[in-house]
PDB file of N, CA and C in Angstrom:
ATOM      1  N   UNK A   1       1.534  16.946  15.543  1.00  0.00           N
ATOM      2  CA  UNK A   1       1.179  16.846  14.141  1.00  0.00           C
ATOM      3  C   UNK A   1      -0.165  16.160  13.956  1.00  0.00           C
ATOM      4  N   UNK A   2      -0.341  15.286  14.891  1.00  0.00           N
ATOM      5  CA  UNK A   2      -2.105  14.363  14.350  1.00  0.00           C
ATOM      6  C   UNK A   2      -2.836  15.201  14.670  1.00  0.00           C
ATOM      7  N   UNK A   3      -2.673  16.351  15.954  1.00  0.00           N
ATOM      8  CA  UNK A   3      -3.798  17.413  16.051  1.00  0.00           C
ATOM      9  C   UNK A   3      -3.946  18.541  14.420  1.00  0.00           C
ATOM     10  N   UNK A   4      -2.803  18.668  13.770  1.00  0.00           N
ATOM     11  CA  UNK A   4      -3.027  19.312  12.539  1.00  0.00           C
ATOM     12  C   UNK A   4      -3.800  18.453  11.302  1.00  0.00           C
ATOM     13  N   UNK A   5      -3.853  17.456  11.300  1.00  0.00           N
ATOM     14  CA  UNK A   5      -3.874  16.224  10.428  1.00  0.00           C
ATOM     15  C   UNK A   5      -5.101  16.180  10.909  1.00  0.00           C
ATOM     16  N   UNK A   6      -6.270  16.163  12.232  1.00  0.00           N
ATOM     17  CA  UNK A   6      -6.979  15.985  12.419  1.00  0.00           C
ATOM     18  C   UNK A   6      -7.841  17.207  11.724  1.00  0.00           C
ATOM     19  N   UNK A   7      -7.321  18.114  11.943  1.00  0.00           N
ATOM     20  CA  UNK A   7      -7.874  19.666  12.112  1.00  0.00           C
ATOM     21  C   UNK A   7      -8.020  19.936  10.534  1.00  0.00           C
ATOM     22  N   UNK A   8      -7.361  19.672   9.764  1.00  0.00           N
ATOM     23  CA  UNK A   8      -7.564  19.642   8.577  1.00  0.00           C
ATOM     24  C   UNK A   8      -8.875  18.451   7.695  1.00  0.00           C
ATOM     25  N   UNK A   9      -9.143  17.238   8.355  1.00  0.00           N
ATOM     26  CA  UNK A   9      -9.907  16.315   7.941  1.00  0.00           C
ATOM     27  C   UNK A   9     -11.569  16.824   8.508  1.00  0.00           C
ATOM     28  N   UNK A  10     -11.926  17.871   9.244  1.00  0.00           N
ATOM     29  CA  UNK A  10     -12.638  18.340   9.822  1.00  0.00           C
ATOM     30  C   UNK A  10     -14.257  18.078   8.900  1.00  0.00           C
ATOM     31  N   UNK A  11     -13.411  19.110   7.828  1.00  0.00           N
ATOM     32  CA  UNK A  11     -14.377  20.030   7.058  1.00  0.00           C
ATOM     33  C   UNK A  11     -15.176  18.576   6.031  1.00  0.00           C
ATOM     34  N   UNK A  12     -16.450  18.260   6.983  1.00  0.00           N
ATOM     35  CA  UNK A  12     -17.617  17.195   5.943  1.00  0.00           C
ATOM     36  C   UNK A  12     -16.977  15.851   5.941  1.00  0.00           C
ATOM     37  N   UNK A  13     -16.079  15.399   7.192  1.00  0.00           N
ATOM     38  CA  UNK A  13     -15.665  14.109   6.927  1.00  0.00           C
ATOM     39  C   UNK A  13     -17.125  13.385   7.045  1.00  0.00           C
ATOM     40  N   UNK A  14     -16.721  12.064   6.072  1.00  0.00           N
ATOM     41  CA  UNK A  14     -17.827  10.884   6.032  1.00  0.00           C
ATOM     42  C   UNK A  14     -16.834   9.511   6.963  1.00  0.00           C
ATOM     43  N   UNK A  15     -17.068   9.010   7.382  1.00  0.00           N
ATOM     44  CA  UNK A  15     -16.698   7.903   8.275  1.00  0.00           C
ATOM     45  C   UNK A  15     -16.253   6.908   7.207  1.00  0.00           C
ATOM     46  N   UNK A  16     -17.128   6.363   6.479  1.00  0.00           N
ATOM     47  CA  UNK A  16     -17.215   5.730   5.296  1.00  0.00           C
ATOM     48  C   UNK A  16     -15.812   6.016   4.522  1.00  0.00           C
ATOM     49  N   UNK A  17     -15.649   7.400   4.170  1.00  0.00           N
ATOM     50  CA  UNK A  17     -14.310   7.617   3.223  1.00  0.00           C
ATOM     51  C   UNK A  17     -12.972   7.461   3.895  1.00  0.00           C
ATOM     52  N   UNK A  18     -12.986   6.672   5.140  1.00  0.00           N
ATOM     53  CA  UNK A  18     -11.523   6.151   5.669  1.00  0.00           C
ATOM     54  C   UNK A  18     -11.744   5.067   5.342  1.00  0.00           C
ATOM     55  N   UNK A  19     -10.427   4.472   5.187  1.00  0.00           N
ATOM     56  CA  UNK A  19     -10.200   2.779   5.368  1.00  0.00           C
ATOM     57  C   UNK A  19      -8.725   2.017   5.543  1.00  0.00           C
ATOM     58  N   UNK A  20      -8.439   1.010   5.990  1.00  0.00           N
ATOM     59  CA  UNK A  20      -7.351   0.965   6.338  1.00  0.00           C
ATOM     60  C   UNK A  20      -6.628  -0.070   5.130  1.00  0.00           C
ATOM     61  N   UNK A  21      -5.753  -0.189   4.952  1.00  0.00           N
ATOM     62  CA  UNK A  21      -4.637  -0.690   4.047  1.00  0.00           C
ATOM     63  C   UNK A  21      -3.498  -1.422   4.768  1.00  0.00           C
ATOM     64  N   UNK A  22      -3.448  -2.564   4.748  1.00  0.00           N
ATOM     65  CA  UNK A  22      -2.072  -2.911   4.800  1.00  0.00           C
ATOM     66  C   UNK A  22      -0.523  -3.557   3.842  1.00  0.00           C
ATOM     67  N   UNK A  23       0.280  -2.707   3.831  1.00  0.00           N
ATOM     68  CA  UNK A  23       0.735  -2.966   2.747  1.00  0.00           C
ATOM     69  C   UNK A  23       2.151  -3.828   3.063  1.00  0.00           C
ATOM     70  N   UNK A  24       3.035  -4.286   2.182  1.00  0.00           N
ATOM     71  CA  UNK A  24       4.118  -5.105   2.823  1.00  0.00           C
ATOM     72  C   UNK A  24       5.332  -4.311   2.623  1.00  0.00           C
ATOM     73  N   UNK A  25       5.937  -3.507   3.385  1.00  0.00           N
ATOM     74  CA  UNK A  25       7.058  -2.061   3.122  1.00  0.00           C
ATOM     75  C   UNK A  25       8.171  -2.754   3.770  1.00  0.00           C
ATOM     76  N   UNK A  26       8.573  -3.684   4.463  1.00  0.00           N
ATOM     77  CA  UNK A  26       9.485  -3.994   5.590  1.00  0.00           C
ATOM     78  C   UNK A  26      10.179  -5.085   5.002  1.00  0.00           C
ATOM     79  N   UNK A  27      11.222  -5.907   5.841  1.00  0.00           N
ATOM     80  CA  UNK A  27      11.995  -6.735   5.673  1.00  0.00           C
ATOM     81  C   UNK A  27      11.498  -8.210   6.471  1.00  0.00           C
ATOM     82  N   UNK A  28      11.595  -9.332   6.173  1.00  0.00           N
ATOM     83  CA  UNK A  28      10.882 -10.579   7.089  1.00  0.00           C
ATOM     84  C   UNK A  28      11.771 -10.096   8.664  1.00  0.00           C
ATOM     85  N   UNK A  29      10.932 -10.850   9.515  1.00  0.00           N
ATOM     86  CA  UNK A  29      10.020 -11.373  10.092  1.00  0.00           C
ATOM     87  C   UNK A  29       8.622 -10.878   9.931  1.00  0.00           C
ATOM     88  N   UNK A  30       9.028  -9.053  10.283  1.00  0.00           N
ATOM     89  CA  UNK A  30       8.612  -7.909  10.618  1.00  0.00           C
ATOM     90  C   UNK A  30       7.828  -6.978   9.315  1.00  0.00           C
ATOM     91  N   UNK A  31       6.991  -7.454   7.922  1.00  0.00           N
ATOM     92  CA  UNK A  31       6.792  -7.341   7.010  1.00  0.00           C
ATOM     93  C   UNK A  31       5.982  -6.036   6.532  1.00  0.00           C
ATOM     94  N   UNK A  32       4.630  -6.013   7.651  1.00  0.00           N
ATOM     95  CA  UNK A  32       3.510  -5.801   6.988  1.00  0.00           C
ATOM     96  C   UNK A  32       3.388  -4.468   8.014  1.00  0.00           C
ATOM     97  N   UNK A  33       2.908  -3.215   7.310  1.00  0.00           N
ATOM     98  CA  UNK A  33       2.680  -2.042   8.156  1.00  0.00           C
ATOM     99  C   UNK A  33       0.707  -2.123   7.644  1.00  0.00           C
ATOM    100  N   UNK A  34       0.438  -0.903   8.453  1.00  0.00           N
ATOM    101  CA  UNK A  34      -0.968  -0.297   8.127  1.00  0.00           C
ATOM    102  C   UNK A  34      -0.987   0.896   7.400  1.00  0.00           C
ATOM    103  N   UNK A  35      -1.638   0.812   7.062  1.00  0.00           N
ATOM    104  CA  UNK A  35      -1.650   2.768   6.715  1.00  0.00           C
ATOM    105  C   UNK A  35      -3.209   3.124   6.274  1.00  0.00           C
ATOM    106  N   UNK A  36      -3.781   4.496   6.895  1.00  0.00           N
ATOM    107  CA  UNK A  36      -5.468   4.977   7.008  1.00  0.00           C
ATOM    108  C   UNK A  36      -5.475   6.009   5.647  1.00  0.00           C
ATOM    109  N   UNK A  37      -5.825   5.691   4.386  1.00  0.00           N
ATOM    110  CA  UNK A  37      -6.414   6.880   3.772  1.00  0.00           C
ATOM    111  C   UNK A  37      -7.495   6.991   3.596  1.00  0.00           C
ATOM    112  N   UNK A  38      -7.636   8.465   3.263  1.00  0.00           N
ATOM    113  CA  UNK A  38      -9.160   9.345   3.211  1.00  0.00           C
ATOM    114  C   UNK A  38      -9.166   9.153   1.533  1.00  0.00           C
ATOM    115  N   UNK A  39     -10.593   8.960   1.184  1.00  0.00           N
ATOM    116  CA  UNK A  39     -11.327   8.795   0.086  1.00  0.00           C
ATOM    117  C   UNK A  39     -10.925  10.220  -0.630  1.00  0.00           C
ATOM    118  N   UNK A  40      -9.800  10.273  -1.802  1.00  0.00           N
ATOM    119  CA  UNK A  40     -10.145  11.388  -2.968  1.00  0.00           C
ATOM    120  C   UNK A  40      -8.621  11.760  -2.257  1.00  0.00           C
ATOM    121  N   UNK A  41      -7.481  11.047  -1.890  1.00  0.00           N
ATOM    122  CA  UNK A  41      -6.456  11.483  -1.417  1.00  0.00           C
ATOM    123  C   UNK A  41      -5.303  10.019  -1.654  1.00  0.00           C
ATOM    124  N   UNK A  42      -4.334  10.147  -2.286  1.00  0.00           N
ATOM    125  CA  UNK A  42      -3.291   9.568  -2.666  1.00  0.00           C
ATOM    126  C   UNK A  42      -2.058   9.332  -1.753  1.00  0.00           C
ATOM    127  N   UNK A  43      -2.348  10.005  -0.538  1.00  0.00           N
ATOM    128  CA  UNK A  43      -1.121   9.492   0.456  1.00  0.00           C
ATOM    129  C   UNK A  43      -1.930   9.676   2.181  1.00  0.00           C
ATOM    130  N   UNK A  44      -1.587   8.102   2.380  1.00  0.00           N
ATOM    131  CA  UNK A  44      -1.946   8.226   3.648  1.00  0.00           C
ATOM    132  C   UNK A  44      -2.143   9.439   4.610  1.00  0.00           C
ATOM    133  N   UNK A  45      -3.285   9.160   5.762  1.00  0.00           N
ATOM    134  CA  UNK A  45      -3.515  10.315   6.186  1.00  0.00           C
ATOM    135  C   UNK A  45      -2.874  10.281   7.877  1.00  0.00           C
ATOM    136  N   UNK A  46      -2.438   8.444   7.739  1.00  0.00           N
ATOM    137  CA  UNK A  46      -1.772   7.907   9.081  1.00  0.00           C
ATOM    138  C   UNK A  46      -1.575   6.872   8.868  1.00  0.00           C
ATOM    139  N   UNK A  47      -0.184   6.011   9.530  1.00  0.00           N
ATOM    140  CA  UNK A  47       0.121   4.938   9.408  1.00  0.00           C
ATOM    141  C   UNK A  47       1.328   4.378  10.295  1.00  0.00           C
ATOM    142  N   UNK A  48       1.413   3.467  10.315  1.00  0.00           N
ATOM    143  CA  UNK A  48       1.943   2.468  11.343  1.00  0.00           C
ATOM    144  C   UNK A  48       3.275   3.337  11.721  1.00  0.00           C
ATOM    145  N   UNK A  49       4.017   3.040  13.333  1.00  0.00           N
ATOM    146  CA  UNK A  49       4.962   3.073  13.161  1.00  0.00           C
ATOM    147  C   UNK A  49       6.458   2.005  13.046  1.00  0.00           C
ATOM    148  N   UNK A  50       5.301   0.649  13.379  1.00  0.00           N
ATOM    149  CA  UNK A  50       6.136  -0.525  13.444  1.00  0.00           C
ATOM    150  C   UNK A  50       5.721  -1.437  12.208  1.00  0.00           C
ATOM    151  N   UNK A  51       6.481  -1.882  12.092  1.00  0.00           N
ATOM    152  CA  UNK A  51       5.911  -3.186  11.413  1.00  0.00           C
ATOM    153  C   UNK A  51       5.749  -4.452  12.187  1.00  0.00           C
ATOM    154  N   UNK A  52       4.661  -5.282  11.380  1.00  0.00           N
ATOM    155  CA  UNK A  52       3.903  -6.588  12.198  1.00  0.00           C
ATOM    156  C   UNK A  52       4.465  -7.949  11.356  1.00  0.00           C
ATOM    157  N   UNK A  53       4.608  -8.788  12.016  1.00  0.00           N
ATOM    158  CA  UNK A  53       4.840 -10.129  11.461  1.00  0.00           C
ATOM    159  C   UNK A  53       4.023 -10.609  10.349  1.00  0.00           C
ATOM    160  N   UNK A  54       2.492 -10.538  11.098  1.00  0.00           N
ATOM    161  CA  UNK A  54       1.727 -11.194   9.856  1.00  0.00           C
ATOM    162  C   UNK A  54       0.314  -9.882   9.353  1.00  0.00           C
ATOM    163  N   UNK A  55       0.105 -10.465   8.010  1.00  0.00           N
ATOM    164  CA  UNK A  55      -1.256  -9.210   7.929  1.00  0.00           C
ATOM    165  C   UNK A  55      -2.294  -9.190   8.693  1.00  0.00           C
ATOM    166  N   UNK A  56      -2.379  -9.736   8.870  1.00  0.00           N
ATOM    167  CA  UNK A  56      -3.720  -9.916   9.991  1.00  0.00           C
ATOM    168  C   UNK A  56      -3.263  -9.136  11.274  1.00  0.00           C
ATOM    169  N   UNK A  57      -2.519  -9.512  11.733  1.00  0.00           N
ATOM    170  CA  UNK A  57      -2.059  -8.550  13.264  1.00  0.00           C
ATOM    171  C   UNK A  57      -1.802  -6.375  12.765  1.00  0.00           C
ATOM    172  N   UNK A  58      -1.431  -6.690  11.497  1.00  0.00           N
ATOM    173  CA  UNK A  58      -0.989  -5.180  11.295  1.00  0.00           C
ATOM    174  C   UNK A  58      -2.684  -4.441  10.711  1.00  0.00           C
ATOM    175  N   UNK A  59      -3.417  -5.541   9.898  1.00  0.00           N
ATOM    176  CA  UNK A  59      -4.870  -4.996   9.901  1.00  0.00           C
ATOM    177  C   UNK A  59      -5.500  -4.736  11.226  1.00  0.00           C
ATOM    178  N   UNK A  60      -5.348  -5.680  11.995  1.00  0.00           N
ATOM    179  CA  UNK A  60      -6.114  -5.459  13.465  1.00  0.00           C
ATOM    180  C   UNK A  60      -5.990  -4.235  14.131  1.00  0.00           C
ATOM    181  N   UNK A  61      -4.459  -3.931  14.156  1.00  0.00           N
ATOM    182  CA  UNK A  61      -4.334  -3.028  14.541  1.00  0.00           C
ATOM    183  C   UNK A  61      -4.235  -1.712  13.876  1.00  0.00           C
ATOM    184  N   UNK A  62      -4.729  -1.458  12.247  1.00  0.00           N
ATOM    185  CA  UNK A  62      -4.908  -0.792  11.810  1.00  0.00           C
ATOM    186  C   UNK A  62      -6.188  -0.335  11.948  1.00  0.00           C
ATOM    187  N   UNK A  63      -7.291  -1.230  12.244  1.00  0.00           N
ATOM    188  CA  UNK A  63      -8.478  -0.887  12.736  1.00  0.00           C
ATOM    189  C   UNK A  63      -9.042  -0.183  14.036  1.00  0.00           C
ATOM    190  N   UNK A  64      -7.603  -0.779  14.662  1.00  0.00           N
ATOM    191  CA  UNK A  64      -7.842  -0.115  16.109  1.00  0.00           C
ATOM    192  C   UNK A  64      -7.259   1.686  15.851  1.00  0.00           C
ATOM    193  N   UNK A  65      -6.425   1.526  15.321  1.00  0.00           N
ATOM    194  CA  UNK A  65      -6.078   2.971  14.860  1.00  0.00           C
ATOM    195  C   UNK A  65      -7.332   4.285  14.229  1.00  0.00           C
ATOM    196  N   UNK A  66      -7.783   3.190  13.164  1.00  0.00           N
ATOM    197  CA  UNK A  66      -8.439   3.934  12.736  1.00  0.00           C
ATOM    198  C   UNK A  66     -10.403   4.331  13.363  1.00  0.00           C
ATOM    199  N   UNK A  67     -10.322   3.777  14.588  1.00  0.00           N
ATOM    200  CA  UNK A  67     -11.647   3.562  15.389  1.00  0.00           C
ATOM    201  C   UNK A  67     -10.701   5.011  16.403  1.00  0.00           C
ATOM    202  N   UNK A  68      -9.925   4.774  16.306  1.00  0.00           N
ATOM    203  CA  UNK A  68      -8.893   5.926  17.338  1.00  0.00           C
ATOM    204  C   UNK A  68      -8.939   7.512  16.951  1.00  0.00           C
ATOM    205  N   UNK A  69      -8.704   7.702  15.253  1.00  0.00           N
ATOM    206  CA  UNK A  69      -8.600   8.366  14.398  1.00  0.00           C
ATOM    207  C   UNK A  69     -10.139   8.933  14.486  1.00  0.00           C
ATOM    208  N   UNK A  70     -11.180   8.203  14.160  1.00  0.00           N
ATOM    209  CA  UNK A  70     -12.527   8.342  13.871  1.00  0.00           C
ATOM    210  C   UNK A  70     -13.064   9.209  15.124  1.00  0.00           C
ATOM    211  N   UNK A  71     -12.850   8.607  16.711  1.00  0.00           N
ATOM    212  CA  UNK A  71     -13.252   9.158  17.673  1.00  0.00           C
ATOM    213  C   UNK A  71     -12.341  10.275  17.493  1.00  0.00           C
ATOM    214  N   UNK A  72     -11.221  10.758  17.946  1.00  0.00           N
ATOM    215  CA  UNK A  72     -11.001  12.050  17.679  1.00  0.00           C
ATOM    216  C   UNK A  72     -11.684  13.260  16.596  1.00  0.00           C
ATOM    217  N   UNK A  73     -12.025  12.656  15.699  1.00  0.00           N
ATOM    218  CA  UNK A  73     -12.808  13.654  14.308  1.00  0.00           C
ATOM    219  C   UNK A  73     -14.419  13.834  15.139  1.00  0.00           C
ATOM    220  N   UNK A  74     -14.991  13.081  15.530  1.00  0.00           N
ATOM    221  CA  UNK A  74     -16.139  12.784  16.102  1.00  0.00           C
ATOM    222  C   UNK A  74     -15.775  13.766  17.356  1.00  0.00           C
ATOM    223  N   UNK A  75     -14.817  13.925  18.330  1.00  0.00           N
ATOM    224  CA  UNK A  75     -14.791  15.043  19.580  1.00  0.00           C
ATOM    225  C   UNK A  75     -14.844  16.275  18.714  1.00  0.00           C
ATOM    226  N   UNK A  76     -13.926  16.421  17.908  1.00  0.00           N
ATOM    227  CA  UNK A  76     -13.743  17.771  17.504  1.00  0.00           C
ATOM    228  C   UNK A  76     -14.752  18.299  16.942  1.00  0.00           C
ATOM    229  N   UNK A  77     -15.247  17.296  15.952  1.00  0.00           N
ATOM    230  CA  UNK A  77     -16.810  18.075  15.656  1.00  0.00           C
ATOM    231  C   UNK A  77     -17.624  18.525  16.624  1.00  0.00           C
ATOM    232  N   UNK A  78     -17.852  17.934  17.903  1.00  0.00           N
ATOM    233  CA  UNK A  78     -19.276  18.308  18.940  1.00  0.00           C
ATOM    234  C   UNK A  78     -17.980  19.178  19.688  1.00  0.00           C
ATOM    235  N   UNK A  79     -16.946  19.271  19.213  1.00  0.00           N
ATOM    236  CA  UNK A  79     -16.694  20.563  20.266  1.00  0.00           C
ATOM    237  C   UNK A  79     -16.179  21.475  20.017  1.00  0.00           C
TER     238      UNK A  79
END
């Protein structure tokens, strides 16, 4: 499915129009998820599958996601 999800974000992505979100969906300890949307779109385009203790750990690693996300859009274009 992320290869369709990718394949669809293709057409004129800007780098700029991702960003990551973390929102609080979960129960304590385990609170805080991530989630990546695209600029001019109302539901995430990817997002966590765990939840993180604190925001900071679920941003971090929402960034790492979305540096993950970015390089894949970036192969597919040059190839």
């Amino acid at each position: 499915m992320a290869d369709l999800v990718v394949g669809s974000m293709l057409n004129e992505y800007e780098r700029e129009d991702f960003a990551v979100v973390v929102k609080d969906r979960g129960q304590p300890p385990n609170r805080w998820k991530w989630e990546i949307y695209r600029a001019g779109r109302s539901s995430a385009v990817e997002q966590s599958a765990t939840f993180f203790p604190t925001m900071g750990a679920a941003h971090k690693a929402g960034k790492e996601a979305l540096s993950r996300l970015l390089k894949k859009l970036d192969d597919a274009n040059l190839g």
